[in-house]
Protein backbone atom coordinates (compact mmCIF):
# COMPACT_ATOMS: atom_id res chain seq x y z
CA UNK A 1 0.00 0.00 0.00
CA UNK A 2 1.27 3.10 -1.33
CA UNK A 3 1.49 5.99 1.63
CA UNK A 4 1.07 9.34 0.19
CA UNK A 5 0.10 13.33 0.76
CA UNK A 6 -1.61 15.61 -0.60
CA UNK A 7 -0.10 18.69 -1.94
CA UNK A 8 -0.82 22.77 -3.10
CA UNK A 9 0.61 23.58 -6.28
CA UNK A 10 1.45 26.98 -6.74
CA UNK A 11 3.60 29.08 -8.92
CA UNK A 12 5.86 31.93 -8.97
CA UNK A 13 4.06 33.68 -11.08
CA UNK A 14 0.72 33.13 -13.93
CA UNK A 15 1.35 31.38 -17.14
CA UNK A 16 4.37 29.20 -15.55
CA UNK A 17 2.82 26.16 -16.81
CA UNK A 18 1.32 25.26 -13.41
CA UNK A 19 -1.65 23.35 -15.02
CA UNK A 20 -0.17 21.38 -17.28
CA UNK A 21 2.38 20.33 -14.60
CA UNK A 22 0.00 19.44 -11.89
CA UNK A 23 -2.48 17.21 -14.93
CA UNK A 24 0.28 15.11 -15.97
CA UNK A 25 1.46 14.47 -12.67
CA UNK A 26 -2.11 13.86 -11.45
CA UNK A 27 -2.27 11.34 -14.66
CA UNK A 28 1.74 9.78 -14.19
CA UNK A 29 0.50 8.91 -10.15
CA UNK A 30 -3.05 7.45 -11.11
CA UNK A 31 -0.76 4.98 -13.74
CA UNK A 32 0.90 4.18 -10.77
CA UNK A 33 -2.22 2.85 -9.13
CA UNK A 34 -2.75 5.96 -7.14
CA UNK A 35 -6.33 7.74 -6.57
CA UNK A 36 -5.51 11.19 -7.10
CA UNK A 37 -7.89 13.57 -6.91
CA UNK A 38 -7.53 17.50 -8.41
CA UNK A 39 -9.10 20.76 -7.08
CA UNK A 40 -8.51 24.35 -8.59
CA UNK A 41 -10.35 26.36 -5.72
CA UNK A 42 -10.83 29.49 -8.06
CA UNK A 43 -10.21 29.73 -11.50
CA UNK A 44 -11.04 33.11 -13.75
CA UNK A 45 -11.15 33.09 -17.44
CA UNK A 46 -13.76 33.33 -20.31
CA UNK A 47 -15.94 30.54 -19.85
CA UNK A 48 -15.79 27.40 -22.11
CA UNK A 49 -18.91 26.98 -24.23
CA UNK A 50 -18.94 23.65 -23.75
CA UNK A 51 -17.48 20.85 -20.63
CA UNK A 52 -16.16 22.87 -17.65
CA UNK A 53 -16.62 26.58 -17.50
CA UNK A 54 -12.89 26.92 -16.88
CA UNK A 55 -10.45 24.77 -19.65
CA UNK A 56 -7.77 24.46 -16.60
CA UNK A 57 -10.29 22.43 -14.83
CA UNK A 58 -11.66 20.64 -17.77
CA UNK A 59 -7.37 19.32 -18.57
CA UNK A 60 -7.53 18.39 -14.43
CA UNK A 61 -10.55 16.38 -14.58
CA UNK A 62 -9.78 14.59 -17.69
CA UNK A 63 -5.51 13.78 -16.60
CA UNK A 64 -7.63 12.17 -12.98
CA UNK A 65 -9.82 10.22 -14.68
CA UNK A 66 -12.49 10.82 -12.05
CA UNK A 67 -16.31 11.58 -11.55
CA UNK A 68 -16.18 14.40 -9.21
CA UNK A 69 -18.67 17.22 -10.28
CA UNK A 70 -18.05 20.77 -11.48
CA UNK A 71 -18.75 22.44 -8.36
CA UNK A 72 -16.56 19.89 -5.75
CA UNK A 73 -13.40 20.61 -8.15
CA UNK A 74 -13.62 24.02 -9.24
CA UNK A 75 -16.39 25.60 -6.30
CA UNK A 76 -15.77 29.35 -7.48
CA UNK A 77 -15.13 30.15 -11.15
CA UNK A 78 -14.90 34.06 -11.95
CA UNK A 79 -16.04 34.72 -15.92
CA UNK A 80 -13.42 37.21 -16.67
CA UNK A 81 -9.32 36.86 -17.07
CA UNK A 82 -7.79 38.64 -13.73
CA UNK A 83 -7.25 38.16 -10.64
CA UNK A 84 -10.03 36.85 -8.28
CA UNK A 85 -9.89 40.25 -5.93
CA UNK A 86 -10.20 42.46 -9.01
CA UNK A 87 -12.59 40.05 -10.45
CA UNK A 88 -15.07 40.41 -7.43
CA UNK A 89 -14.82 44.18 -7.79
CA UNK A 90 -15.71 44.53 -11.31
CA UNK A 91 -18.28 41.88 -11.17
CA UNK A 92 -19.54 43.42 -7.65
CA UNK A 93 -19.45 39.43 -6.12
CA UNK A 94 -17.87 38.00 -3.44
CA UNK A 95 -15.28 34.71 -2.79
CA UNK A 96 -17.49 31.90 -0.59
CA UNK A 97 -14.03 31.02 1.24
CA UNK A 98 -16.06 28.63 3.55
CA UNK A 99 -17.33 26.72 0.91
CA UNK A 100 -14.03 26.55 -1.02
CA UNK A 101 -12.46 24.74 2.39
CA UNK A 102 -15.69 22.58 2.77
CA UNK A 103 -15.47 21.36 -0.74
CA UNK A 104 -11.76 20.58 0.22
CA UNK A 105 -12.50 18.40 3.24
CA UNK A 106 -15.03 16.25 1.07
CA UNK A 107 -12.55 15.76 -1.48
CA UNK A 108 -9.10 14.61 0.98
CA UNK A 109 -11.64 12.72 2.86
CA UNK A 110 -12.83 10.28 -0.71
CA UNK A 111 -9.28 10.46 -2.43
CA UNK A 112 -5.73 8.65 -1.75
CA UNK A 113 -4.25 11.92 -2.80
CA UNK A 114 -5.14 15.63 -3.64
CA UNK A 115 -3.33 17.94 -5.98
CA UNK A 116 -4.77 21.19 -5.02
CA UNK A 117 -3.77 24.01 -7.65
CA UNK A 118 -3.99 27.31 -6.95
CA UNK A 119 -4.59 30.30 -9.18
CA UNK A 120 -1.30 33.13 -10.10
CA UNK A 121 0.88 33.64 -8.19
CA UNK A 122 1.34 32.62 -4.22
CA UNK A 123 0.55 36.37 -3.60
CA UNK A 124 -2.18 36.63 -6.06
CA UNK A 125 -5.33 38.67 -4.11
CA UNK A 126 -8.30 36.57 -3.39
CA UNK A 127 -9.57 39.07 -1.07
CA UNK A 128 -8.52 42.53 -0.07
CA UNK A 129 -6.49 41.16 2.84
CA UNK A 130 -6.44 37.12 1.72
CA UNK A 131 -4.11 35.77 -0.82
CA UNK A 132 -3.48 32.71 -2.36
CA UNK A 133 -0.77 32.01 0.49
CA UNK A 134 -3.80 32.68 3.38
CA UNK A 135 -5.33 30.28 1.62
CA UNK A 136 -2.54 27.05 1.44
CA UNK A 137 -1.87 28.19 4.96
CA UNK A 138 -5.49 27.61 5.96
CA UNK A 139 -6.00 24.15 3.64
CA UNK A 140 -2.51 23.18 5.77
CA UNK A 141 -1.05 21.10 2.70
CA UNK A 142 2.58 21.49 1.97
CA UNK A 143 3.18 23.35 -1.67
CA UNK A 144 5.32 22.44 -4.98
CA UNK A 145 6.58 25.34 -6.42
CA UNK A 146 6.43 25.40 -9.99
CA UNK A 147 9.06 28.30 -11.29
CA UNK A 148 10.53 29.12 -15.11
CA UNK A 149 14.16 28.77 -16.26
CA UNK A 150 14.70 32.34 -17.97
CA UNK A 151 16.25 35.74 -17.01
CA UNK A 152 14.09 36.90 -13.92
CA UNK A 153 13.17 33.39 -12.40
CA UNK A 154 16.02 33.66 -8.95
CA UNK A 155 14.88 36.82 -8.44
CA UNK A 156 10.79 35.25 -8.89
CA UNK A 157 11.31 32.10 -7.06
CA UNK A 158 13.12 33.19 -4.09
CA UNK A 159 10.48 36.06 -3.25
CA UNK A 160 8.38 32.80 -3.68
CA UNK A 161 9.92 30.71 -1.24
CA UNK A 162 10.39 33.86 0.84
CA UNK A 163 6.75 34.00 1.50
CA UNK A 164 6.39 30.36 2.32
CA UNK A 165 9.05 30.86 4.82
CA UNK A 166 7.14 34.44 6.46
CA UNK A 167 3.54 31.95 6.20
CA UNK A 168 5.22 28.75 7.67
CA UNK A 169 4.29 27.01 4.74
CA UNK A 170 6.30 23.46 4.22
CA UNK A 171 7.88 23.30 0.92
CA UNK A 172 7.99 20.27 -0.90
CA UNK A 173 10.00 21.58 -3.70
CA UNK A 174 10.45 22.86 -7.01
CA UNK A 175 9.86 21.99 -10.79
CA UNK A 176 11.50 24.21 -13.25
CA UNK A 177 9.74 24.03 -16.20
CA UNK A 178 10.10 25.43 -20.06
CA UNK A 179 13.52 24.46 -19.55
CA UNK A 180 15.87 25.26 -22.99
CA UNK A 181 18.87 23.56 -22.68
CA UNK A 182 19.84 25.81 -26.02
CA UNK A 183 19.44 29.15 -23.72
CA UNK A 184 22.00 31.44 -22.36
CA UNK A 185 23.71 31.40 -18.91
CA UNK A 186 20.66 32.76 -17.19
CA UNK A 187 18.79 29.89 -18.45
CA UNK A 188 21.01 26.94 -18.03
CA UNK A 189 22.25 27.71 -14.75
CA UNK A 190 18.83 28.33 -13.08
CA UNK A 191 18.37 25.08 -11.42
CA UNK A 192 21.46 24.79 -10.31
CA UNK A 193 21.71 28.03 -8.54
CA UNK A 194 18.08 28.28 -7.26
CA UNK A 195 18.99 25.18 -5.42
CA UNK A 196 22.52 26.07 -4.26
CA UNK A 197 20.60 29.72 -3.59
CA UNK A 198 18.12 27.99 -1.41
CA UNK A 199 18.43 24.45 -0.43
CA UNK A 200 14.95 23.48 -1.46
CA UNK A 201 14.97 19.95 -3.46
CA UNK A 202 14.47 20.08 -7.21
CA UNK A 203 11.89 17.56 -8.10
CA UNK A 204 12.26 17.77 -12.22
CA UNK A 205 13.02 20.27 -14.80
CA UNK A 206 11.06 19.49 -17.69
CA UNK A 207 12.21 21.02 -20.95
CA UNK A 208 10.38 23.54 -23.63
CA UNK A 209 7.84 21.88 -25.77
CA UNK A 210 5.78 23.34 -28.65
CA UNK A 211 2.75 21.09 -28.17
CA UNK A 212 2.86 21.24 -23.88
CA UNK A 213 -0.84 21.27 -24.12
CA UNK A 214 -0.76 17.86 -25.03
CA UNK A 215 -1.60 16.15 -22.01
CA UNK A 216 -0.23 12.45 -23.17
CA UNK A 217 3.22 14.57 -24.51
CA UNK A 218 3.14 16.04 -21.18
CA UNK A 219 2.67 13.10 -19.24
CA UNK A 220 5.84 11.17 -21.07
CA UNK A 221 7.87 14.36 -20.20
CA UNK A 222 6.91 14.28 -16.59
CA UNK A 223 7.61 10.58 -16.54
CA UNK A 224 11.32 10.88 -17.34
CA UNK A 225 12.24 14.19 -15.70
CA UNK A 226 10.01 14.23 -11.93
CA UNK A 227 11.35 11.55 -9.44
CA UNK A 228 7.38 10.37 -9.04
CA UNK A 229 8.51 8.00 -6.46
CA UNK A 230 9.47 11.41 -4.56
CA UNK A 231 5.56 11.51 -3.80
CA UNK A 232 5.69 7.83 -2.43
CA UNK A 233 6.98 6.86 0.85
């Protein structure tokens, strides 16, 4: 019997590839024989017109291969691209934060493992005074950092795992992704320095693809650059 934990994966910063990483490790640990289950708490965006209203949830649900509804997954979607504290202003709505943590507790309770993904950045504003770090600190999971290999990413990543140290959040550790082994100095070197930098464990570094999108393409990828037996004890 596999022992396992659940886990918040957050990023340094939007568009870092943060779904894409957490579906095909979602999919690579349910090969393994584990039942993972996925949440995205809140997700903005234009609404699909058909499936999920929110295509981030739609590639979670499908790499999990399970039956949980809509609303259990995803329990607040905001219909417009920004972030969920500017979102409530112009849409004059507000964030159900109690039924975002209830929805949690059902899922953990009816699934081996959870891969919780969270939306922006870790200081992304779900509230005036509660960000997306208030909110990993209140679910109580420990958090995979998914961070970028170009010019800009120490400086990024570090503030990152700053804030996890200031909220006393456990870090698992970190997945540089888009990775181009072609790229200058800056590039190549990232992983080696944000570790000697900061002593938190790289878990993969999964190189730049055209078609990342591809969740089977992404899944092979993940498969031969994440240590998946890193989430087994």
């Amino acid at each position: 019997m596999f022992s396992v934990k659940s886990f918040f994966v957050t990023g340094t910063d939007t568009g870092v590839g943060k779904t894409v990483i957490t579906a095909a490790l979602a999919m690579c640990l349910r090969k393994l024989g584990i039942d993972v289950g996925v949440m995205k708490p809140i997700a903005s965006g234009i609404p699909q017109k058909t499936g999920f209203k929110s295509s981030d949830v739609s590639s979670l649900y499908e790499a999990a291969g399970i039956t949980d509804s809509e609303e259990m997954i995803n329990p607040v979607f905001l219909p417009i691209p920004t972030s969920p504290y500017d979102a409530t202003k112009i849409l004059n709505v507000s964030i159900d934060m109690p039924l975002i943590f209830e929805k949690f507790q059902n899922l953990i309770k009816i699934h081996q493992m959870l891969l919780v993904e969270g939306i922006g950045g870790i200081m992304t504003p779900i509230t005036k005074n509660f960000f997306v770090a208030d909110m990993i600190k209140a679910i109580g999971l420990d958090t995979i950092i998914v961070t970028r290999s170009t010019l800009g990413t120490l400086n990024h990543t570090i503030m990152t795992l700053r804030m996890c140290k200031d909220y006393e959040i456990p870090v698992k550790g970190m997945i540089v992704n888009y990775f181009d082994e072609r790229g200058g100095p800056a590039e190549k070197n990232a992983p080696a320095t944000l570790y000697e930098l900061t002593g938190i464990p790289i878990l993969g570094i999964i190189p730049f693809v055209k078609d990342y999108q591809k969740l089977d393409t992404m899944v092979n990828i993940v498969e031969k650059n994440i240590d998946l037996n890193s989430f087994i004890s």
